[in-house]
Protein backbone atom coordinates (compact mmCIF):
# COMPACT_ATOMS: atom_id res chain seq x y z
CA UNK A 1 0.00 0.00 0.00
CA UNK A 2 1.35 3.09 -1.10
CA UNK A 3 1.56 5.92 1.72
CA UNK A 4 1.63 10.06 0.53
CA UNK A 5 0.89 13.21 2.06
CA UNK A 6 -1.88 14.26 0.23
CA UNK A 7 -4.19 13.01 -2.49
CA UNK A 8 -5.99 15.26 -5.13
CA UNK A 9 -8.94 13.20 -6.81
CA UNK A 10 -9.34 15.11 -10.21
CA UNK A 11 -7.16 16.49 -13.00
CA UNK A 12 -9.49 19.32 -14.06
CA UNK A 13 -8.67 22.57 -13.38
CA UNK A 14 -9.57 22.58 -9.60
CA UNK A 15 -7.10 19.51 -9.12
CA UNK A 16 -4.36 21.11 -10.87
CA UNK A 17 -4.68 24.35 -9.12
CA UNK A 18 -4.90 22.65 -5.86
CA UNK A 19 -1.49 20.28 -6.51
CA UNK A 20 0.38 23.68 -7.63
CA UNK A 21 -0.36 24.92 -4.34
CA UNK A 22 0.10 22.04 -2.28
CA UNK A 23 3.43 21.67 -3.91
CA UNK A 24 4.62 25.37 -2.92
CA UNK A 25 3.33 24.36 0.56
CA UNK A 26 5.53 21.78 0.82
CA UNK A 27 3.81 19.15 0.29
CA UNK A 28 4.10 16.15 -1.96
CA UNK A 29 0.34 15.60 -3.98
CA UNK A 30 -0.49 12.38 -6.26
CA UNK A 31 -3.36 13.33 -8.52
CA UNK A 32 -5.63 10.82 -9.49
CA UNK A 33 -7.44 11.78 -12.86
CA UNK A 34 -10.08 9.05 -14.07
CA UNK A 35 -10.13 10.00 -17.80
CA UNK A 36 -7.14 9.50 -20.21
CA UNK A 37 -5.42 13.59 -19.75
CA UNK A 38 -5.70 15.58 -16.91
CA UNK A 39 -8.10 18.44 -18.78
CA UNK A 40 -11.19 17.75 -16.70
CA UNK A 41 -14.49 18.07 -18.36
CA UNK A 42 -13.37 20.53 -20.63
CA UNK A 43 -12.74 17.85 -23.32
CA UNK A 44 -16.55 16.94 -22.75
CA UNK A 45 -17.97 20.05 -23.35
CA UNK A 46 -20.00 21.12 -26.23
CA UNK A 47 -18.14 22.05 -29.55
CA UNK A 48 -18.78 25.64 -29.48
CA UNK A 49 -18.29 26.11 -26.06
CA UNK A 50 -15.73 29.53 -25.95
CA UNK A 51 -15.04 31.12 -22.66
CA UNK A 52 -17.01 33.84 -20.98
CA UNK A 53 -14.17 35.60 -19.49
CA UNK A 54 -11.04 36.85 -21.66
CA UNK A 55 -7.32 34.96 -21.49
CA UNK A 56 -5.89 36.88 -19.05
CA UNK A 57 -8.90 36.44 -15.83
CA UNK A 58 -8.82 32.79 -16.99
CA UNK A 59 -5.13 31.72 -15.97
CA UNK A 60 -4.16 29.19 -13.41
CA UNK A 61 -1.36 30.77 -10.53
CA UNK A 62 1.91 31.33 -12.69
CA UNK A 63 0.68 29.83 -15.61
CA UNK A 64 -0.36 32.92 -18.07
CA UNK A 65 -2.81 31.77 -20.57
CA UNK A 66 -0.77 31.58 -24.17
CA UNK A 67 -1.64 34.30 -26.82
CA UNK A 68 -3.78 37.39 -27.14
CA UNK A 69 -4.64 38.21 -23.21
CA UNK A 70 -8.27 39.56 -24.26
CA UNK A 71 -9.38 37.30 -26.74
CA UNK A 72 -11.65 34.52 -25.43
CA UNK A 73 -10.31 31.33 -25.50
CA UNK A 74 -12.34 28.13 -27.48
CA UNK A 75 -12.73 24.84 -25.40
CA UNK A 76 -9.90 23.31 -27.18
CA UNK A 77 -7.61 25.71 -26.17
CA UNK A 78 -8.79 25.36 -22.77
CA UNK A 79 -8.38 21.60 -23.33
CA UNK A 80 -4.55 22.08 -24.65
CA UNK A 81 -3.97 24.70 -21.64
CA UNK A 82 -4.66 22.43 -19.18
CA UNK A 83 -2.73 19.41 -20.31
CA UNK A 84 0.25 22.02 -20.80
CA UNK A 85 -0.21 23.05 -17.13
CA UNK A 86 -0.41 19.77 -15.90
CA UNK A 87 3.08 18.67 -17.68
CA UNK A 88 4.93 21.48 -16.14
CA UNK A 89 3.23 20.61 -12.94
CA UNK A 90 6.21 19.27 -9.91
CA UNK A 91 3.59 16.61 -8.78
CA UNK A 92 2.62 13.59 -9.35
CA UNK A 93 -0.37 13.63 -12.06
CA UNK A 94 -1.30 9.88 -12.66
CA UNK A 95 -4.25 9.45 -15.31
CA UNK A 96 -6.94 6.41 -15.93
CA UNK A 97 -7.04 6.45 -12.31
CA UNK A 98 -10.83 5.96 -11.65
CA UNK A 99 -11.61 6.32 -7.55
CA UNK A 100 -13.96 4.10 -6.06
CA UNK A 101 -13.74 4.58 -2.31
CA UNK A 102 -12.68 6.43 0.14
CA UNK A 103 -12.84 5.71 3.83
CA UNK A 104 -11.08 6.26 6.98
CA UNK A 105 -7.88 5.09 8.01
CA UNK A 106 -6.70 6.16 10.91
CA UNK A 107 -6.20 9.72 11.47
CA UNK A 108 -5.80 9.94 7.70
CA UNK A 109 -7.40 8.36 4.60
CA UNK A 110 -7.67 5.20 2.49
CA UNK A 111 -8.18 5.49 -1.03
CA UNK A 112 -9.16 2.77 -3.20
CA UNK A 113 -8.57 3.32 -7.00
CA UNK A 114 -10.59 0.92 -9.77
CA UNK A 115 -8.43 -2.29 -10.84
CA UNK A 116 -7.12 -2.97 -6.72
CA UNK A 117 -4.92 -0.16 -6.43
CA UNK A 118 -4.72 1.68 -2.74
CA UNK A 119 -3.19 4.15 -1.17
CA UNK A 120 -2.99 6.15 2.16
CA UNK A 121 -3.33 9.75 2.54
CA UNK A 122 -3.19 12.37 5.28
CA UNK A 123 -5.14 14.62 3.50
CA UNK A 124 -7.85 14.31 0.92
CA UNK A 125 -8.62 17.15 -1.75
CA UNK A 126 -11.92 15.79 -3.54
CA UNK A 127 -11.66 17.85 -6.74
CA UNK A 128 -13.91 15.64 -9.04
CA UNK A 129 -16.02 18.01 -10.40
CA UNK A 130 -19.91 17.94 -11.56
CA UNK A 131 -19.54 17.15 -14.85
CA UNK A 132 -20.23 13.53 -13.85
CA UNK A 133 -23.40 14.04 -12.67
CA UNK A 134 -26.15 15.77 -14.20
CA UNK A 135 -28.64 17.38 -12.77
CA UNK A 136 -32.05 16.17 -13.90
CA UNK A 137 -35.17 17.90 -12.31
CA UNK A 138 -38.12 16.49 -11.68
CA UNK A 139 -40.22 18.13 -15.03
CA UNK A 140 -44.29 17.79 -15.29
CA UNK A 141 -44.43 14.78 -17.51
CA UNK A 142 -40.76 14.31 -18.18
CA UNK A 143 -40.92 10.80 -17.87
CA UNK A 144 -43.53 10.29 -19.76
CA UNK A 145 -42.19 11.12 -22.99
CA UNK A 146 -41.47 9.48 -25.69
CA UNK A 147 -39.32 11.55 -27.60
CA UNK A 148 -35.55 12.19 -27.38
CA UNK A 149 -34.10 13.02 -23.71
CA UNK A 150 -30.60 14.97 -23.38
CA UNK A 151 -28.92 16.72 -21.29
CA UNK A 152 -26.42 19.20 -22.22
CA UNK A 153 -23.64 16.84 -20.70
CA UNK A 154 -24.69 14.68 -23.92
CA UNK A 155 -24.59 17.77 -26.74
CA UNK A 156 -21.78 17.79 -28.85
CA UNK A 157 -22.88 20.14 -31.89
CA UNK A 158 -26.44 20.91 -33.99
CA UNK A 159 -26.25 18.43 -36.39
CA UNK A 160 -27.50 15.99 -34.24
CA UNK A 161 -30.60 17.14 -34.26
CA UNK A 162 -31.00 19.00 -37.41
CA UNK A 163 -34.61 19.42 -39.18
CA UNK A 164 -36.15 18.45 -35.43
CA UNK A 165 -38.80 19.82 -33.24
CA UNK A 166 -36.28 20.89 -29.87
CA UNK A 167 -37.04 22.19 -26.56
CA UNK A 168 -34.27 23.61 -24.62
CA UNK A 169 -35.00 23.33 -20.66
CA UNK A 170 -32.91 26.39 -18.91
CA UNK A 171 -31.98 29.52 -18.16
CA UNK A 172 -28.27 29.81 -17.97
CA UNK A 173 -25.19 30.41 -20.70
CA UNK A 174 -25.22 27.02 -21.73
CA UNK A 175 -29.04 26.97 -22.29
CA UNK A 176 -29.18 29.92 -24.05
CA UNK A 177 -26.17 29.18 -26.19
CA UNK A 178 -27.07 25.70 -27.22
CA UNK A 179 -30.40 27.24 -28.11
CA UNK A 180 -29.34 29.78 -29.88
CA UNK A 181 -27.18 27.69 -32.16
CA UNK A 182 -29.83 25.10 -32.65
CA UNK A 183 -32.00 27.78 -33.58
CA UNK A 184 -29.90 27.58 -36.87
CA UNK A 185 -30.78 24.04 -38.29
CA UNK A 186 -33.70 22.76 -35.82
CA UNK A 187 -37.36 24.28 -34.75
CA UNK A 188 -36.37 25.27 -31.12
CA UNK A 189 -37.78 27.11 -28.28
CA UNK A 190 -35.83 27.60 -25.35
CA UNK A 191 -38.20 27.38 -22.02
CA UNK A 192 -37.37 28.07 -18.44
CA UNK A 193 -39.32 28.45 -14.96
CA UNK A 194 -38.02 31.88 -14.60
CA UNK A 195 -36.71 34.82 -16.67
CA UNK A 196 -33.90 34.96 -18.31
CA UNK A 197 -31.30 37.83 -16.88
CA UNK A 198 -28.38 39.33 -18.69
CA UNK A 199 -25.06 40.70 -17.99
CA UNK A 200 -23.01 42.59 -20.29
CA UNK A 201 -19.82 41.19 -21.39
CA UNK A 202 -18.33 44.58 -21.85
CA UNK A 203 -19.37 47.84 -19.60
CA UNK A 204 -17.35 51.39 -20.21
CA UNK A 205 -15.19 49.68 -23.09
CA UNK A 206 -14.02 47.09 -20.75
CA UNK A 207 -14.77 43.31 -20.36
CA UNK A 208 -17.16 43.28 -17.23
CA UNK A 209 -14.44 40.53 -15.72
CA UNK A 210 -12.02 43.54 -15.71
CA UNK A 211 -14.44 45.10 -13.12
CA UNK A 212 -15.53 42.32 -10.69
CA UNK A 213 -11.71 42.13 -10.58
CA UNK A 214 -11.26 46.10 -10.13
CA UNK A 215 -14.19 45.70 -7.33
CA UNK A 216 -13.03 42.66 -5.11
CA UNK A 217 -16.52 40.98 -6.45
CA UNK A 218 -14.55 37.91 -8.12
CA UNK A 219 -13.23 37.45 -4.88
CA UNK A 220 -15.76 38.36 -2.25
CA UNK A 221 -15.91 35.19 0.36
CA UNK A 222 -19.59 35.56 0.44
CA UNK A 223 -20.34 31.33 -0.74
CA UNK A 224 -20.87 30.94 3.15
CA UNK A 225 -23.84 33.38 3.36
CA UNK A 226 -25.51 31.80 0.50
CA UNK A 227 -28.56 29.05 1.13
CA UNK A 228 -30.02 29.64 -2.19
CA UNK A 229 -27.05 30.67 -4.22
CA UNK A 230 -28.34 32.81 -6.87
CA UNK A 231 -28.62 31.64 -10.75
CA UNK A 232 -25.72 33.46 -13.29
CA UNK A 233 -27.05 35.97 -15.68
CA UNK A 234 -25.95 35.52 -18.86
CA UNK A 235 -23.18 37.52 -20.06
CA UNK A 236 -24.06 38.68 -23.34
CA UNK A 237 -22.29 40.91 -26.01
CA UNK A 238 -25.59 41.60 -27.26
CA UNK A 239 -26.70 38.62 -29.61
CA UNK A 240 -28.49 36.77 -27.38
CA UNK A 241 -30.59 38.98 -26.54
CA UNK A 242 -30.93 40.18 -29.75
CA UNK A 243 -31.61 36.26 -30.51
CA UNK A 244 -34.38 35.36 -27.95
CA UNK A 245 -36.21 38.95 -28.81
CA UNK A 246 -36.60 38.47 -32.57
CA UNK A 247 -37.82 34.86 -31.66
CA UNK A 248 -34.38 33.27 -33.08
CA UNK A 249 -35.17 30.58 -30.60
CA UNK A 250 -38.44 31.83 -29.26
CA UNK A 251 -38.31 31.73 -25.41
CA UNK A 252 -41.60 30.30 -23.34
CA UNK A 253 -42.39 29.61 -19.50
CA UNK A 254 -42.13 25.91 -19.15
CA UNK A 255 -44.36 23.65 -20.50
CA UNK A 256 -47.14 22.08 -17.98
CA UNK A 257 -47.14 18.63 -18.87
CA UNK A 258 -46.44 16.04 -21.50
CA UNK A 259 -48.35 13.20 -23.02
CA UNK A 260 -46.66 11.04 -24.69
CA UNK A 261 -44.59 13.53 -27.39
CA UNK A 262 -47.03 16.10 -26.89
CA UNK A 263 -46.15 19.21 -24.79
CA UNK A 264 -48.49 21.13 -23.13
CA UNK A 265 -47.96 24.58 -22.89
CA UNK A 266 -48.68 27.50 -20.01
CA UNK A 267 -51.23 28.94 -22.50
CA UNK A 268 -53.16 25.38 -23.32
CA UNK A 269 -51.67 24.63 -26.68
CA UNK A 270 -50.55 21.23 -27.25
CA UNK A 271 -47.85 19.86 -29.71
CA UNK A 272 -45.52 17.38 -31.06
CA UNK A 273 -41.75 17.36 -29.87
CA UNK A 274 -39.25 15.57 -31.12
CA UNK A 275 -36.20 15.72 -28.04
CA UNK A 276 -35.94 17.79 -24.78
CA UNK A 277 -32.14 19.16 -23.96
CA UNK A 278 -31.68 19.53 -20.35
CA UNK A 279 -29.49 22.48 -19.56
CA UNK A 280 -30.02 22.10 -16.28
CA UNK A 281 -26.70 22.66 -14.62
CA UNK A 282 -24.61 19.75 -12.61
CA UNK A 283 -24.03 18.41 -8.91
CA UNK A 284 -20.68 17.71 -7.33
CA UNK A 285 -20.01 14.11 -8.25
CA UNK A 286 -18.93 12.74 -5.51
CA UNK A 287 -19.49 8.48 -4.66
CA UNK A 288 -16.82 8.02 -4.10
CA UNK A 289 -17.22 9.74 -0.43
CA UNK A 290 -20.67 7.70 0.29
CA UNK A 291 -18.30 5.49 2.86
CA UNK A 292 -17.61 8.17 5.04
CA UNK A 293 -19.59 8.93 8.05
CA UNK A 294 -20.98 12.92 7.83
CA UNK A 295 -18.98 13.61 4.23
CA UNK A 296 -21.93 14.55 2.41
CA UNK A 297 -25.71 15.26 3.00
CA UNK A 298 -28.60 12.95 2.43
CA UNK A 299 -28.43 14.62 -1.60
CA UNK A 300 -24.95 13.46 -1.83
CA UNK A 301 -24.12 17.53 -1.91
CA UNK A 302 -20.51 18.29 0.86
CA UNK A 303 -21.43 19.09 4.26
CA UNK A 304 -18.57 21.70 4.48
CA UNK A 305 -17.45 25.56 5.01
CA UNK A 306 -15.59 27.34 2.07
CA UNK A 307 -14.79 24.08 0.94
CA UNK A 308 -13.30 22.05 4.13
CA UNK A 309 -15.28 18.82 5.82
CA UNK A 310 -17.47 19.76 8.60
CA UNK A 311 -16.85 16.67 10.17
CA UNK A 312 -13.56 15.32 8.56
CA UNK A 313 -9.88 17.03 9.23
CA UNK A 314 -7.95 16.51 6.71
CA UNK A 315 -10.90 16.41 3.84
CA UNK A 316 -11.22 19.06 1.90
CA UNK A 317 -13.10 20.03 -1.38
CA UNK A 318 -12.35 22.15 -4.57
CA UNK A 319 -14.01 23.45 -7.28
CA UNK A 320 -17.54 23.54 -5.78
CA UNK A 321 -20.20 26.18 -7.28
CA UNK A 322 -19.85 29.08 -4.46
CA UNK A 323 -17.64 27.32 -2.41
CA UNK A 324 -16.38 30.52 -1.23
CA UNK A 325 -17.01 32.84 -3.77
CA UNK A 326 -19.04 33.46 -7.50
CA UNK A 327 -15.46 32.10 -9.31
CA UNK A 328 -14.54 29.27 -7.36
CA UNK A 329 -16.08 26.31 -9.76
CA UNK A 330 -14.17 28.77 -12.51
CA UNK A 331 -10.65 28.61 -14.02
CA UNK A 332 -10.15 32.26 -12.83
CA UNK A 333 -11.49 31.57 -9.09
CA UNK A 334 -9.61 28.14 -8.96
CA UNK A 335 -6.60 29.16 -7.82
CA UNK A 336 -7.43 31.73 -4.94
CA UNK A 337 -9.41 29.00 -3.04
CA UNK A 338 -6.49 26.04 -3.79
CA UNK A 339 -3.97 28.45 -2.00
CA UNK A 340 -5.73 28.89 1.05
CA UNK A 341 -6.88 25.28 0.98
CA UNK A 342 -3.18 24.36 1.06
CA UNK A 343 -2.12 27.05 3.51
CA UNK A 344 -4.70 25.06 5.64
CA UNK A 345 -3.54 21.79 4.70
CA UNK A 346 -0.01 22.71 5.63
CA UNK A 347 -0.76 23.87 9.29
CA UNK A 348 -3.20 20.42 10.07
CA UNK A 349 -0.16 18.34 8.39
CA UNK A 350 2.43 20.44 10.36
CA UNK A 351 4.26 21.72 7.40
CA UNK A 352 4.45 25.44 8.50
């Protein structure tokens, strides 16, 4: 059995910016990625899929993104950053490492990889992401259909579905962007329980990222205030909008019910439908904690605060939608949170 000080499940961008500052802490991280490069999701993603925020707020720590600082960066390039950032990494970055189980051990850890393989840890960073698990709500009639079923973890690119009847469920950037692109080759209507809200991607001539950086918004610790953490706008240089207004996908409140591919409608009308997307959002994805006592919540959501165990020294989480802030499940956020993480990890492991 294998013994290190620290163990980092996930080779996204959370597990990568957590190793880098383990490392500078002192400490020596193995990071176990399940998939075949240590890029995350982001090979997973949706063709089109570009970046939000420009090069330069979308950097790991010491690791500039390549090129033009203000241009937005396509998922392949985020895909190709990663792997870059992960090769220059001073840690241990093992791939087709799939983790099954973790339990306690001790006053430390026991992980158990797929295949037989184990190892002991002091410390556990669970940096898996959500990509993994879907969220699927519970829709009027969703399981009664007969039609196609997606979710946006699923969508590659338009063609898929070209010449179809399409209903996009959602209200976030993905939904409306998937929309919007289906709009071009498929009958689509995006619907959502609640409006849709928009941001704009540049305010005063600047990108708006250049201000909740200016402000100390990026950054504000406010995750632990938040129940109910509040739905994104969508940050929009002015198409979408533009898009959804001129009907280019029309956008309705969601449909009341479904009979077998029919869809009922808020207003009464009924009619055919040939797939539903889902783009729904994501949960952490997280099994592999089910064996320890207190981990997670009766959901399977982490019982924690600003992302370390309530119950469990020595387990810690990354990456997590508001785990401390509006950027910490971000490229731009991931690094603030993995540095205090590891200054924390440091003290409990009596490195400082």
């Amino acid at each position: 059995m294998e013994r290190v000080d620290v163990v980092v499940i996930g080779g996204g961008q959370s597990g990568l910016a957590s190793a880098g500052a383990l490392v500078r802490q002192g400490l020596t991280p193995v990071v176990l990625e399940a998939s075949d490069r240590p890029a995350g999701s982001w090979p997973h993603y949706y063709d089109s899929l570009t970046l939000f925020s420009p090069a330069r707020y979308s950097a790991l720590p010491g690791r500039p993104f390549p090129g033009d600082p203000d241009r937005y960066p396509h998922r392949d390039e985020v895909v190709a950053y990663l792997t870059d950032c992960a090769a220059r990494l001073d840690a241990d970055v093992r791939t087709g490492r799939q983790v099954g189980a973790v339990r306690r051990a001790g006053d430390g850890f026991e992980v158990e990889v797929a295949g037989g393989e184990l190892l002991t840890a002091r410390a556990v960073v669970a940096a898996s992401g959500s990509f993994g698990r879907p969220h699927r709500p519970d829709l009027p009639g969703l399981d009664a259909f007969t039609g196609t079923v997606l979710h946006a973890a699923d969508y590659r690119d338009p063609a898929a579905l070209a010449g179809r009847r399409v209903i996009v469920v959602g209200a976030g950037n993905s939904a409306v962007q998937i929309a919007a692109e289906l709009h071009d080759v498929a009958r689509t209507t995006l619907a959502s329980r609640n409006p849709i809200r928009y941001a704009p991607q540049r305010v005063l001539g600047r990108d708006l990222h250049f201000w909740l950086t200016l402000t100390g918004i990026d950054r504000a610790p406010i995750g632990r205030f938040l129940r109910t953490p509040p739905s994104p706008p969508i940050i929009d240089d002015g198409r979408y909008r533009a898009a959804l207004t001129r009907g280019a996908p029309d956008h309705r409140p969601l449909f009341t019910g479904i009979d077998g591919a029919k869809v009922t409608w808020s207003d009464g009308m009924r009619e055919e439908v040939d797939a539903i997307l889902l783009a729904t959002g994501y949960r952490p994805d997280l099994p592999y904690l089910a064996g320890i006592d207190g981990a997670l919540d009766p959901a399977g959501l982490p019982r924690h605060r600003e992302g370390r165990s309530l119950v469990h020294p020595g387990l810690v989480f990354a990456g997590l939608e508001w785990q401390r802030s509006l950027t910490s499940n971000s490229l731009r956020g991931a690094g603030r949170d993995a540095a205090r993480t590891a200054r924390e990890l440091a003290a409990l492991l009596g490195r400082r």
